[in-house]
N, C-alpha and C. Protein backbone atom coordinates (compact mmCIF):
# COMPACT_ATOMS: atom_id res chain seq x y z
N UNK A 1 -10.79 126.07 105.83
CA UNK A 1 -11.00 127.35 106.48
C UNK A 1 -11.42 127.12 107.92
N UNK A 2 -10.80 128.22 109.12
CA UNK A 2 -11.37 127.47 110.01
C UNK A 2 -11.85 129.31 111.06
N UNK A 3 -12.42 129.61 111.36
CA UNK A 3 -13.25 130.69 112.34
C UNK A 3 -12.49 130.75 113.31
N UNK A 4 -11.03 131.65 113.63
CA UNK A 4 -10.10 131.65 114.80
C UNK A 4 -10.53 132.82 115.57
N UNK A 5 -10.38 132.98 117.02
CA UNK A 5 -10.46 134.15 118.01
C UNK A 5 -8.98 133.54 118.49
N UNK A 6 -8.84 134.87 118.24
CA UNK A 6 -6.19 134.95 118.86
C UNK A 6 -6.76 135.96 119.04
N UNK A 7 -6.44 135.77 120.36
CA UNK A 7 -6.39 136.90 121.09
C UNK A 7 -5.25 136.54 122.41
N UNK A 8 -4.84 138.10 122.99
CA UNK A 8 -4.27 137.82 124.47
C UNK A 8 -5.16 137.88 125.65
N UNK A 9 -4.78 137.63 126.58
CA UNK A 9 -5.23 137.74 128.06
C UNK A 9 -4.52 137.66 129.03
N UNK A 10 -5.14 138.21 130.07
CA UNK A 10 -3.99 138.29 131.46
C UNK A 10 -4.41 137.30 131.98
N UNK A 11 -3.83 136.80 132.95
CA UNK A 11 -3.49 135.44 134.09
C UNK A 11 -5.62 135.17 134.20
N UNK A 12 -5.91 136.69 135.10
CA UNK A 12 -7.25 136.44 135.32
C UNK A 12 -8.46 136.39 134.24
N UNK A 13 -8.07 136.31 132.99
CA UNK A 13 -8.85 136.51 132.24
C UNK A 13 -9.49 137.64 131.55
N UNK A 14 -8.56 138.73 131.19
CA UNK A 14 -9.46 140.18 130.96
C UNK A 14 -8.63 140.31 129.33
N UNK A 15 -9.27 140.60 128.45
CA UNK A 15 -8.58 141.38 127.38
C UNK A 15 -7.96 142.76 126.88
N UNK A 16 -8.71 143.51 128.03
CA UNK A 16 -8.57 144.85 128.13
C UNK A 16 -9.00 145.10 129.36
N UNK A 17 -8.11 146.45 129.90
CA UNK A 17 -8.73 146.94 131.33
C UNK A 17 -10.16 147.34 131.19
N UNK A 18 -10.54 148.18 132.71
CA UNK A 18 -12.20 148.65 132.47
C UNK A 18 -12.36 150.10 132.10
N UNK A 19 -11.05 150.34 131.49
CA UNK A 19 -10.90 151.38 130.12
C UNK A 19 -10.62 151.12 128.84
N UNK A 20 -11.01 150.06 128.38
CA UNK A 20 -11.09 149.27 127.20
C UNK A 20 -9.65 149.30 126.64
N UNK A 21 -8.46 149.18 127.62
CA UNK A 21 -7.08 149.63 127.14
C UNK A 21 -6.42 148.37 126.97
N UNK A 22 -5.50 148.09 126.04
CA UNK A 22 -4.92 146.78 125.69
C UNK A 22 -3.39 147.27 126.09
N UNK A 23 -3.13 148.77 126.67
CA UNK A 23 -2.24 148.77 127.39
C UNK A 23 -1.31 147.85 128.09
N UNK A 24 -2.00 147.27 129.34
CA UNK A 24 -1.28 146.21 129.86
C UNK A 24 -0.84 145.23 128.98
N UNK A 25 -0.83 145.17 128.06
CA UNK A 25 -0.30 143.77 126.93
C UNK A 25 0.83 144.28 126.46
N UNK A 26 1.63 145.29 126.03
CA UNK A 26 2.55 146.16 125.93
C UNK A 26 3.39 146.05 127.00
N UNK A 27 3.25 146.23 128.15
CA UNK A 27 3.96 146.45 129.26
C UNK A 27 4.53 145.24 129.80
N UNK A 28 4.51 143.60 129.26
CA UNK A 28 4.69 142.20 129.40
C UNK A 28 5.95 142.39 128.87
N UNK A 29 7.06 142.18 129.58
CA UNK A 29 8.57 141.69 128.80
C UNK A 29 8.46 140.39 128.28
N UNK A 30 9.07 140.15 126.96
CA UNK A 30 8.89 139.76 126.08
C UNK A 30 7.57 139.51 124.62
N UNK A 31 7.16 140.97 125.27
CA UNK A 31 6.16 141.03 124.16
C UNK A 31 6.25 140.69 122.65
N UNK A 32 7.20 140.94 122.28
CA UNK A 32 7.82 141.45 120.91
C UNK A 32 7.97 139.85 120.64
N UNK A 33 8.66 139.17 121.70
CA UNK A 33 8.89 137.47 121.27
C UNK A 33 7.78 137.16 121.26
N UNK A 34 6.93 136.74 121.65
CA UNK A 34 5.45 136.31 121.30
C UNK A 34 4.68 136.64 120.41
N UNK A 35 4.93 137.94 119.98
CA UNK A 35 4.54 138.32 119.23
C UNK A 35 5.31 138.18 117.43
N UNK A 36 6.13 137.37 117.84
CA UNK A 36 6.68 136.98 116.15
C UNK A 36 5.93 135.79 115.51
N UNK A 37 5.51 134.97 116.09
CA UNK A 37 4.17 134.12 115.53
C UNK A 37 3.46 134.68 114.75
N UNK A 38 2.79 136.35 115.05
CA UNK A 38 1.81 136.67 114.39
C UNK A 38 1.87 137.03 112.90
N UNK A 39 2.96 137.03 112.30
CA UNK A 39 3.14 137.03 111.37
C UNK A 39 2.77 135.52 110.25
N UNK A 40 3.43 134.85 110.59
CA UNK A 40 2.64 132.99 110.75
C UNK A 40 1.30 132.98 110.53
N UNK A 41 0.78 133.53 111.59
CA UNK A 41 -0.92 133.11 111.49
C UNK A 41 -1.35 134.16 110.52
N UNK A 42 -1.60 135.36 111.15
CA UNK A 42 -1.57 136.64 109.91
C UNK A 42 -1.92 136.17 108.13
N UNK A 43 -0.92 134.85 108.23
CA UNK A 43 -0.67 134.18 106.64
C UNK A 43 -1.61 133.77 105.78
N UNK A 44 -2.46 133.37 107.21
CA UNK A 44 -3.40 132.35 106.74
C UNK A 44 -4.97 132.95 107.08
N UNK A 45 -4.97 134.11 107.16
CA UNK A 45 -5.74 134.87 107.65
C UNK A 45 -6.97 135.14 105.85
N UNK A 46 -7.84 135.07 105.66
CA UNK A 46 -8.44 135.75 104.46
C UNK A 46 -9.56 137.05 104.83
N UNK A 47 -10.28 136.76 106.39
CA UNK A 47 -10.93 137.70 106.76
C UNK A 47 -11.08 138.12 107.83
N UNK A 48 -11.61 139.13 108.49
CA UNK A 48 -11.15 139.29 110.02
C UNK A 48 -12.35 140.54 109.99
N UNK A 49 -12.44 140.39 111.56
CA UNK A 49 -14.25 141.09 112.11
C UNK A 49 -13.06 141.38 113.74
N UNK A 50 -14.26 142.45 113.97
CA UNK A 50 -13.76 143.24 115.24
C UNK A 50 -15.61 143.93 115.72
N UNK A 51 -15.09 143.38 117.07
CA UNK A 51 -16.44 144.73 117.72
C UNK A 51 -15.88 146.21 117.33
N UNK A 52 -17.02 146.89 117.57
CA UNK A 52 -16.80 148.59 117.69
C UNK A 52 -15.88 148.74 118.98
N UNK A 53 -15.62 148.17 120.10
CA UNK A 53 -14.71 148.86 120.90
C UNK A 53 -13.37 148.67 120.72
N UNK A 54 -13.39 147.41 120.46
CA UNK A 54 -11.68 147.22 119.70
C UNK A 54 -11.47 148.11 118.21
N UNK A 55 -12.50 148.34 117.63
CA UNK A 55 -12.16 149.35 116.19
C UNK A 55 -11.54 150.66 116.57
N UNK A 56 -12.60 150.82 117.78
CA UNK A 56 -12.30 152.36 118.00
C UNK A 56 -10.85 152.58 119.11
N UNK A 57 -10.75 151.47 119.56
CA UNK A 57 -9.02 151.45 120.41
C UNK A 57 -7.94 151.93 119.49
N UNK A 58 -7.73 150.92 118.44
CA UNK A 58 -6.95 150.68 117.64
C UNK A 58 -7.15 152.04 116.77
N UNK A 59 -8.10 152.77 116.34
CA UNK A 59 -8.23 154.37 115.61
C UNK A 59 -7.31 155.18 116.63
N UNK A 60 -8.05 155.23 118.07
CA UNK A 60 -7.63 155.91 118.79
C UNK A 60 -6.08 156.04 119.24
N UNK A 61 -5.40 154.80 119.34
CA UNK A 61 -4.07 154.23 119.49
C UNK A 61 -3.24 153.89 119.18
N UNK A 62 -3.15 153.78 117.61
CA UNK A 62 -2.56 153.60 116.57
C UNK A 62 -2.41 153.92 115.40
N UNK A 63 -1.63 154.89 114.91
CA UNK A 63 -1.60 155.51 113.66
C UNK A 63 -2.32 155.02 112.30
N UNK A 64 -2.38 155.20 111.46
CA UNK A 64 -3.58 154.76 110.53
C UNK A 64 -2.65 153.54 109.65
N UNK A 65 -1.35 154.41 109.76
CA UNK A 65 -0.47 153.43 108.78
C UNK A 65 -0.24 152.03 109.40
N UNK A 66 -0.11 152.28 110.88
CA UNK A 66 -0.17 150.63 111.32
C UNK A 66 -0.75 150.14 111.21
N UNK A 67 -2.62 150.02 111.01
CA UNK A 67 -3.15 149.38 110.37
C UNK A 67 -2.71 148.73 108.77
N UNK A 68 -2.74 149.52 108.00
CA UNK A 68 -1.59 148.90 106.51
C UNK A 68 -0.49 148.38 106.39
N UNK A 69 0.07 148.73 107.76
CA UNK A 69 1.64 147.81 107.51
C UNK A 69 0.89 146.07 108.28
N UNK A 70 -0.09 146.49 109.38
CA UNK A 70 -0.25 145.16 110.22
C UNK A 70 -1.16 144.13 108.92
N UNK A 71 -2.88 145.04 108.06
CA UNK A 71 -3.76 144.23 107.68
C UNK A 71 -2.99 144.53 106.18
N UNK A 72 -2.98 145.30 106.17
CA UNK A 72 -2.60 145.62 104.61
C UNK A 72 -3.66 145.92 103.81
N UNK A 73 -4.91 144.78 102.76
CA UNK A 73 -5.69 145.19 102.13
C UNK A 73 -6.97 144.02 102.72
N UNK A 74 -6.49 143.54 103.68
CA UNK A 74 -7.56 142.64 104.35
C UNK A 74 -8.73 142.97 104.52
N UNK A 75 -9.81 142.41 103.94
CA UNK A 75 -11.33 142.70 104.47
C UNK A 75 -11.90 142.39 105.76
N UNK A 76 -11.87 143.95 106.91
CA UNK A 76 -12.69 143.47 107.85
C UNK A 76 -14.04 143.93 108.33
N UNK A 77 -14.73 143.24 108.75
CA UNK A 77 -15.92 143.03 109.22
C UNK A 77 -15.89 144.28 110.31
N UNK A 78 -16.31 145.02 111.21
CA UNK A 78 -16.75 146.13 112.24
C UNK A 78 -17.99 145.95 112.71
N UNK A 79 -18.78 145.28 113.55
CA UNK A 79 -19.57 145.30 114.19
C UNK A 79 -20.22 146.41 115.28
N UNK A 80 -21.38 146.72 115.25
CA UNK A 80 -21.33 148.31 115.80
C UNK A 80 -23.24 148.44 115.50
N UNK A 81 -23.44 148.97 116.35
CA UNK A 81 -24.91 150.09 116.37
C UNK A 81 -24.68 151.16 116.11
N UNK A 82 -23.35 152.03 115.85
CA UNK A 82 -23.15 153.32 115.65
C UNK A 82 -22.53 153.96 114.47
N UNK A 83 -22.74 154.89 114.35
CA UNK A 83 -21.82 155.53 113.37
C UNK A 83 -20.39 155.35 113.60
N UNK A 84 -19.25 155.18 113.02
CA UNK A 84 -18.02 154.90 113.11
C UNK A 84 -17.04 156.10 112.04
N UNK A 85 -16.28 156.30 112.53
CA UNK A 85 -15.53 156.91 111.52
C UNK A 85 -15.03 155.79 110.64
N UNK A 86 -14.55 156.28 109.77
CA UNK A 86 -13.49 154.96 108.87
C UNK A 86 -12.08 155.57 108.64
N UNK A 87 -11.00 154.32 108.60
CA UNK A 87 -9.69 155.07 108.88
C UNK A 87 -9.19 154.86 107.06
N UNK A 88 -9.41 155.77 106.43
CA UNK A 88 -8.73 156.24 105.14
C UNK A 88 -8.01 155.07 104.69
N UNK A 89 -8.37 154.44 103.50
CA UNK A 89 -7.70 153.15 102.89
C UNK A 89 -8.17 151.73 103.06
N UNK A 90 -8.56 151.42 104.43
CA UNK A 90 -8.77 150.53 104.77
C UNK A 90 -9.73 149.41 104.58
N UNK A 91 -9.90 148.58 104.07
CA UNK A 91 -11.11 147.58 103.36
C UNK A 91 -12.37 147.49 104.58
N UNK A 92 -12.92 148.73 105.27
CA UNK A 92 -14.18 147.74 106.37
C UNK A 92 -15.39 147.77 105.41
N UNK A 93 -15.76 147.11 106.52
CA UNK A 93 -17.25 146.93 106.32
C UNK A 93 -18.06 146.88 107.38
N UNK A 94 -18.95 147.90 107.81
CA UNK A 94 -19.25 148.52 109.09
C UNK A 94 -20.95 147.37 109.18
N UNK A 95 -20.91 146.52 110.30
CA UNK A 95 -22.40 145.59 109.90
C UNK A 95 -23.20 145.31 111.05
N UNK A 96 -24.38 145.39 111.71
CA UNK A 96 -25.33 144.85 113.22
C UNK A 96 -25.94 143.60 112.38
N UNK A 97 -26.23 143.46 113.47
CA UNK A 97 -27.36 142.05 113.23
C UNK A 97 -26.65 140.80 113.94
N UNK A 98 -26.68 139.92 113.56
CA UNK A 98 -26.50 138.44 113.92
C UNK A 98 -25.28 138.07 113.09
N UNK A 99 -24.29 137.12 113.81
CA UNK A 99 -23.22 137.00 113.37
C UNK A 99 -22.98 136.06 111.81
N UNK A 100 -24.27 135.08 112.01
CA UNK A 100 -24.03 133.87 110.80
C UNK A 100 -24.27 134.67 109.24
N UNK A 101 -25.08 135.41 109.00
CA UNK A 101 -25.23 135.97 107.33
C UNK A 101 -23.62 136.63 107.24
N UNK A 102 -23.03 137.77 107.96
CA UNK A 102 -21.89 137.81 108.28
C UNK A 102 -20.56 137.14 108.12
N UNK A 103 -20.60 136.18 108.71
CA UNK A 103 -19.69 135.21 108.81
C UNK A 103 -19.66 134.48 107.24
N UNK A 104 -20.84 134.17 106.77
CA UNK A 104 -20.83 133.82 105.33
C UNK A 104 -20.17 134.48 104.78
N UNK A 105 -20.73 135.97 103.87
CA UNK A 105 -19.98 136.98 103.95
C UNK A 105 -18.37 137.03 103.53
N UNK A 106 -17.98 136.63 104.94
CA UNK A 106 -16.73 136.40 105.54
C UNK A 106 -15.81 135.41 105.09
N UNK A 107 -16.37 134.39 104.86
CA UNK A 107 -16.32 132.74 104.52
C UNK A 107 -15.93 133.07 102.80
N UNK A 108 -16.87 133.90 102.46
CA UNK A 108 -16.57 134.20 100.76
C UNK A 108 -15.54 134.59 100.38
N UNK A 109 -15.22 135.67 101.01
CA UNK A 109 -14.10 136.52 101.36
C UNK A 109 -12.91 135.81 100.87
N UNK A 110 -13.12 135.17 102.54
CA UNK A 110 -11.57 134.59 102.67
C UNK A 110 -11.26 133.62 101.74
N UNK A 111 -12.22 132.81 101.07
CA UNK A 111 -11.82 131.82 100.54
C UNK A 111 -11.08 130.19 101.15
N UNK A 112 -9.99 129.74 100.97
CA UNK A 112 -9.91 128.83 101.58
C UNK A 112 -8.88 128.98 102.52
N UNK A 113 -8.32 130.32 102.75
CA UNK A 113 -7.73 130.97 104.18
C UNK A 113 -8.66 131.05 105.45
N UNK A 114 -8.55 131.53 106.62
CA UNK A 114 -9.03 131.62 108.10
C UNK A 114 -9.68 132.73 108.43
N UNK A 115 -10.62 132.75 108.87
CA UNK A 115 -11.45 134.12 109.65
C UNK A 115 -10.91 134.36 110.88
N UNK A 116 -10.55 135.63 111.23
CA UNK A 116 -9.65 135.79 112.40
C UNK A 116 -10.63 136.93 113.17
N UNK A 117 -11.39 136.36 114.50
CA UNK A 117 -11.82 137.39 115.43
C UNK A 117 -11.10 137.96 116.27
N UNK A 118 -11.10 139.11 116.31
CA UNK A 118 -9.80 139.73 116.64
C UNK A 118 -10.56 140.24 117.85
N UNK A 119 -11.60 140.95 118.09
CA UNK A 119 -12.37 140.75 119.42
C UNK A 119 -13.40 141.86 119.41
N UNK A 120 -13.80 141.54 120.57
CA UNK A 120 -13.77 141.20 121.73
C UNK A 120 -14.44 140.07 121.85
N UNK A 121 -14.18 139.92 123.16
CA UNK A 121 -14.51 138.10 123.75
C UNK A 121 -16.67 138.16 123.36
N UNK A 122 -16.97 139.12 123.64
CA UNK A 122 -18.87 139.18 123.46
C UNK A 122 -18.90 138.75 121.98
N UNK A 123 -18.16 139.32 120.88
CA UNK A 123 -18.18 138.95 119.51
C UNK A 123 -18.12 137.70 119.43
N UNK A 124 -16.79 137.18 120.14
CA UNK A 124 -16.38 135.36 119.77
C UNK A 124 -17.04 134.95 120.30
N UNK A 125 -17.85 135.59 121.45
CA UNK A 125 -19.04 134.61 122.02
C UNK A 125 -20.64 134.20 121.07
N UNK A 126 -20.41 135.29 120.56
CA UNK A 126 -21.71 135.31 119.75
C UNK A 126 -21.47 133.67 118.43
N UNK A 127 -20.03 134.43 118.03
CA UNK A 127 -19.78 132.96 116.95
C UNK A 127 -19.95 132.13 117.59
N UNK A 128 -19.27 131.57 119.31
CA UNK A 128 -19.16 130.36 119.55
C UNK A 128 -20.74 129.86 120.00
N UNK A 129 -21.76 131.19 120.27
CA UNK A 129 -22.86 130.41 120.21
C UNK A 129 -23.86 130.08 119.04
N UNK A 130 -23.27 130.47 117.75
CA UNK A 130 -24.21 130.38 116.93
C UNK A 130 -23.18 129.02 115.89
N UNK A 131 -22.39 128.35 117.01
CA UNK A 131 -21.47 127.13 116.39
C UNK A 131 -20.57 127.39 115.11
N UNK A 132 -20.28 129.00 115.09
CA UNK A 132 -19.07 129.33 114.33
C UNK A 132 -17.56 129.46 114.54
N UNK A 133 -17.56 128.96 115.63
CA UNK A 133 -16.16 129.34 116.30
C UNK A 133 -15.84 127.84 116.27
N UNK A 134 -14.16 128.35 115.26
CA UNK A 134 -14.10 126.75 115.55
C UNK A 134 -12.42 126.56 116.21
N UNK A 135 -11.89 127.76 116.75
CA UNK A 135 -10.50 127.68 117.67
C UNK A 135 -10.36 128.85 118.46
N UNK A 136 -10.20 128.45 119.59
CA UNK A 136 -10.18 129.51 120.66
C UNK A 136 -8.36 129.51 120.65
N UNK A 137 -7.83 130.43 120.29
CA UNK A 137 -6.12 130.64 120.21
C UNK A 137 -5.53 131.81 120.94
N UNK A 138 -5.19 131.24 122.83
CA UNK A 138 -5.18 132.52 123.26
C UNK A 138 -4.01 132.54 123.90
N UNK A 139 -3.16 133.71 124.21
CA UNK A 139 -2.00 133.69 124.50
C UNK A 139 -2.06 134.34 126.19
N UNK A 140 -1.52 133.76 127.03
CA UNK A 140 -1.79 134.32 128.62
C UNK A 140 -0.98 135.16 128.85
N UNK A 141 -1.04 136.09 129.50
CA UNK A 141 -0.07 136.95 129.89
C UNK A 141 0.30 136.63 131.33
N UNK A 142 1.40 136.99 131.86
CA UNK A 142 1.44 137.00 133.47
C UNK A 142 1.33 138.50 134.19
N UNK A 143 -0.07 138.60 133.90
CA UNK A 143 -0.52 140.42 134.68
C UNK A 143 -1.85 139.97 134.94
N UNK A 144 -2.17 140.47 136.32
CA UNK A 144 -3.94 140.32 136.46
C UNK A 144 -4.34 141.74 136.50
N UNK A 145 -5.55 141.92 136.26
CA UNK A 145 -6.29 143.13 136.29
C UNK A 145 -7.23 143.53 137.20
N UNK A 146 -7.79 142.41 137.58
CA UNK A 146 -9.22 142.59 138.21
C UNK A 146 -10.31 142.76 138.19
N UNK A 147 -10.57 143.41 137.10
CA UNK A 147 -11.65 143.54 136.41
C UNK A 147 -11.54 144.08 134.72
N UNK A 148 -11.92 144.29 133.90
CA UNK A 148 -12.46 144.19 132.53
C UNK A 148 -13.09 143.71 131.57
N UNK A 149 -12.69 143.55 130.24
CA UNK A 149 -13.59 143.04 129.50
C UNK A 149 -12.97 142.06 129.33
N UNK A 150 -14.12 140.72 129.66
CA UNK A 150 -13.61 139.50 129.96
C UNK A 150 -12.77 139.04 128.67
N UNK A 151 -12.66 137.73 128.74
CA UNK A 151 -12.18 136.78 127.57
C UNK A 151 -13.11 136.69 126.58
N UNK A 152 -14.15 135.63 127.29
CA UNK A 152 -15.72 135.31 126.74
C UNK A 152 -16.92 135.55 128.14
N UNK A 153 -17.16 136.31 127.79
CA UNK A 153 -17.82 136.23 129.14
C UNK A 153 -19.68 135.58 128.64
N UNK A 154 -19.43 134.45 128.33
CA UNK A 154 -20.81 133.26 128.50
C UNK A 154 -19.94 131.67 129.20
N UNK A 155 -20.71 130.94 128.99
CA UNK A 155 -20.55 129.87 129.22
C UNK A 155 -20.48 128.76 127.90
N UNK A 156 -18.75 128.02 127.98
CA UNK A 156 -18.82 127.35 126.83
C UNK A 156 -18.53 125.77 127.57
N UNK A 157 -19.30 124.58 127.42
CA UNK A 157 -18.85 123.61 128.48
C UNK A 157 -17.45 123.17 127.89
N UNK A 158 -16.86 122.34 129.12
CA UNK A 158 -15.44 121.51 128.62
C UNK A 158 -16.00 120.32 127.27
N UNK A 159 -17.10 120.35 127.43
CA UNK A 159 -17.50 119.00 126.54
C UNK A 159 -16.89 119.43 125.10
N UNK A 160 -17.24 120.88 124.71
CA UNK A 160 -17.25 122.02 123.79
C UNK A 160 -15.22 122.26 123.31
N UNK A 161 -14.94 122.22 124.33
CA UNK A 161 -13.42 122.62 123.91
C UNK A 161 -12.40 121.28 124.28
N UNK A 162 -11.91 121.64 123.22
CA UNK A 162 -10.21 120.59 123.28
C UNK A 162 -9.35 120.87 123.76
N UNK A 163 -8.19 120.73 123.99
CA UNK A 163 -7.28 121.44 124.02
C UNK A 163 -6.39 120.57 122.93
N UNK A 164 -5.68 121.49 121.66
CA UNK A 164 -5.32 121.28 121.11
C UNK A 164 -3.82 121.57 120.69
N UNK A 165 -3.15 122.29 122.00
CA UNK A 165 -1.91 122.72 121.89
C UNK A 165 -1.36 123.79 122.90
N UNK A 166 -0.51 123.56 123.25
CA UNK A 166 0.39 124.56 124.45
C UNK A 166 1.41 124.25 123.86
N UNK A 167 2.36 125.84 124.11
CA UNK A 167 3.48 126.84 123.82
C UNK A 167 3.55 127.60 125.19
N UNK A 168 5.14 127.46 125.22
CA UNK A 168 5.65 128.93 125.72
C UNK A 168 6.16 129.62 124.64
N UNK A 169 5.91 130.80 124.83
CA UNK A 169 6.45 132.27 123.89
C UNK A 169 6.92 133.21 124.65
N UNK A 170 8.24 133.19 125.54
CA UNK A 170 8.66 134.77 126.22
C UNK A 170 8.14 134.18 127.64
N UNK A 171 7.05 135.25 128.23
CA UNK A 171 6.29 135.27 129.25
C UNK A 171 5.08 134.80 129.08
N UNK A 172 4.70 134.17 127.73
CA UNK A 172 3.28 133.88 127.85
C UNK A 172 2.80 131.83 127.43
N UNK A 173 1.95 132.34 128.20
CA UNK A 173 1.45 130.63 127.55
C UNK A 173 0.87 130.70 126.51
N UNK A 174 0.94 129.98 125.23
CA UNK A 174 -0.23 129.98 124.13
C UNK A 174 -0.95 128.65 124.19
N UNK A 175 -2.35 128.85 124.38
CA UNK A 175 -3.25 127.90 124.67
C UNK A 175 -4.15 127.92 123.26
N UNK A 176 -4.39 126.88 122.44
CA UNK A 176 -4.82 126.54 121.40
C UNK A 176 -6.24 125.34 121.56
N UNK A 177 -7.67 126.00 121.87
CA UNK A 177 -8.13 125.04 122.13
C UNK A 177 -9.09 124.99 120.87
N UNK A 178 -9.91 123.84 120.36
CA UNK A 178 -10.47 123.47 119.42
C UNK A 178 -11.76 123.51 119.95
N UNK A 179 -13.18 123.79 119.08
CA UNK A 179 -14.65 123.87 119.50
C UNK A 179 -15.61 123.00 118.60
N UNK A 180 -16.32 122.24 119.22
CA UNK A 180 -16.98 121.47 118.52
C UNK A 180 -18.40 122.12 118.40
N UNK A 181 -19.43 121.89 117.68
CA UNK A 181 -20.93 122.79 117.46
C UNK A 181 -21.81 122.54 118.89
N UNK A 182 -22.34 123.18 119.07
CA UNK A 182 -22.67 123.48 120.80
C UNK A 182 -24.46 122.50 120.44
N UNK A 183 -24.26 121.59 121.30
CA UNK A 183 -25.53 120.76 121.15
C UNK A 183 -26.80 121.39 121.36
N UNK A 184 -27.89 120.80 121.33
CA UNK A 184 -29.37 121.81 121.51
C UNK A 184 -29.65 122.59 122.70
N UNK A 185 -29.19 122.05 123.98
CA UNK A 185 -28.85 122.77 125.54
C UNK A 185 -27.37 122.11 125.54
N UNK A 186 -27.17 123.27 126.58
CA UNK A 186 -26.01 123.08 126.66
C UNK A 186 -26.47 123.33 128.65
């Protein structure tokens, strides 16, 4: 089992504009080619966690059924201080606190399939500082933004990441890097 964040990003590093919109990722020619992998990984997927702002994008932006055709009966995690709606059918599990009891949780779940952080970059930051993150799997786009919600916005050293694989897909680079447990300072 291994703790993945796949996610996209633009050239400068943003996941979403500073309207929490994943818009610009849509608007990349050859989206659709890059996006046939995800079915592949998807495979190997047993559990999957999201912040509240990516929950509430994806409510807001996507019909309910695309969630069931994309997760199907997948258990995910929702991270949040707030009340949330819930989208009819769907396996969440709405949770605050600290990521590791969680991630266990999670770990049960999935069994000997993959935990997939689907985002945002503050979430995968939290795993990668509490030494749960164990593959950063990100696909580049060629669009900058200028500002938004970063990738990861902490500090992870090079000591910390591998690089464990580059792809082209379409227009994008897929960068596959590996994380080792973050020493006592870093």
């Amino acid at each position: 089992m291994v703790t993945q964040y796949h996610t996209a990003t633009t050239l400068d590093g943003y996941i979403a504009d500073t309207n929490n919109s994943l818009g610009w990722l849509f608007d990349v020619e050859g989206a659709a080619e890059a996006d046939a992998g995800f079915t592949e990984f998807f495979g190997q997927v047993g559990a999957m966690c999201m912040g509240a702002t990516t929950y509430e994008w994806v409510m807001a932006n996507q019909p309910p059924e695309t969630w069931h055709t994309m997760y199907g009966d997948l258990p995910c995690w929702v991270f949040t201080h707030r009340d949330l709606p819930t989208m009819l059918g769907a396996n969440l599990r709405f949770v605050s606190g600290t990521v590791e009891p969680v991630h266990a949780e999670m770990a049960t779940a999935a069994g000997d399939r993959n935990i997939w952080i689907v985002g945002g970059g503050e979430l995968a930051g939290q795993f990668a500082d509490a030494g749960l993150l164990d593959e950063v799997d990100v696909s580049v786009a060629p669009v900058t933004l200028g500002a938004g919600a970063p990738l990861l916005p902490r500090r992870i050293s090079a000591a910390r990441m591998h690089l464990a694989g580059v792809t082209q897909s379409g227009q994008f680079a897929e960068l596959r890097y590996r994380l080792t447990r973050p020493a006592a300072e870093e």
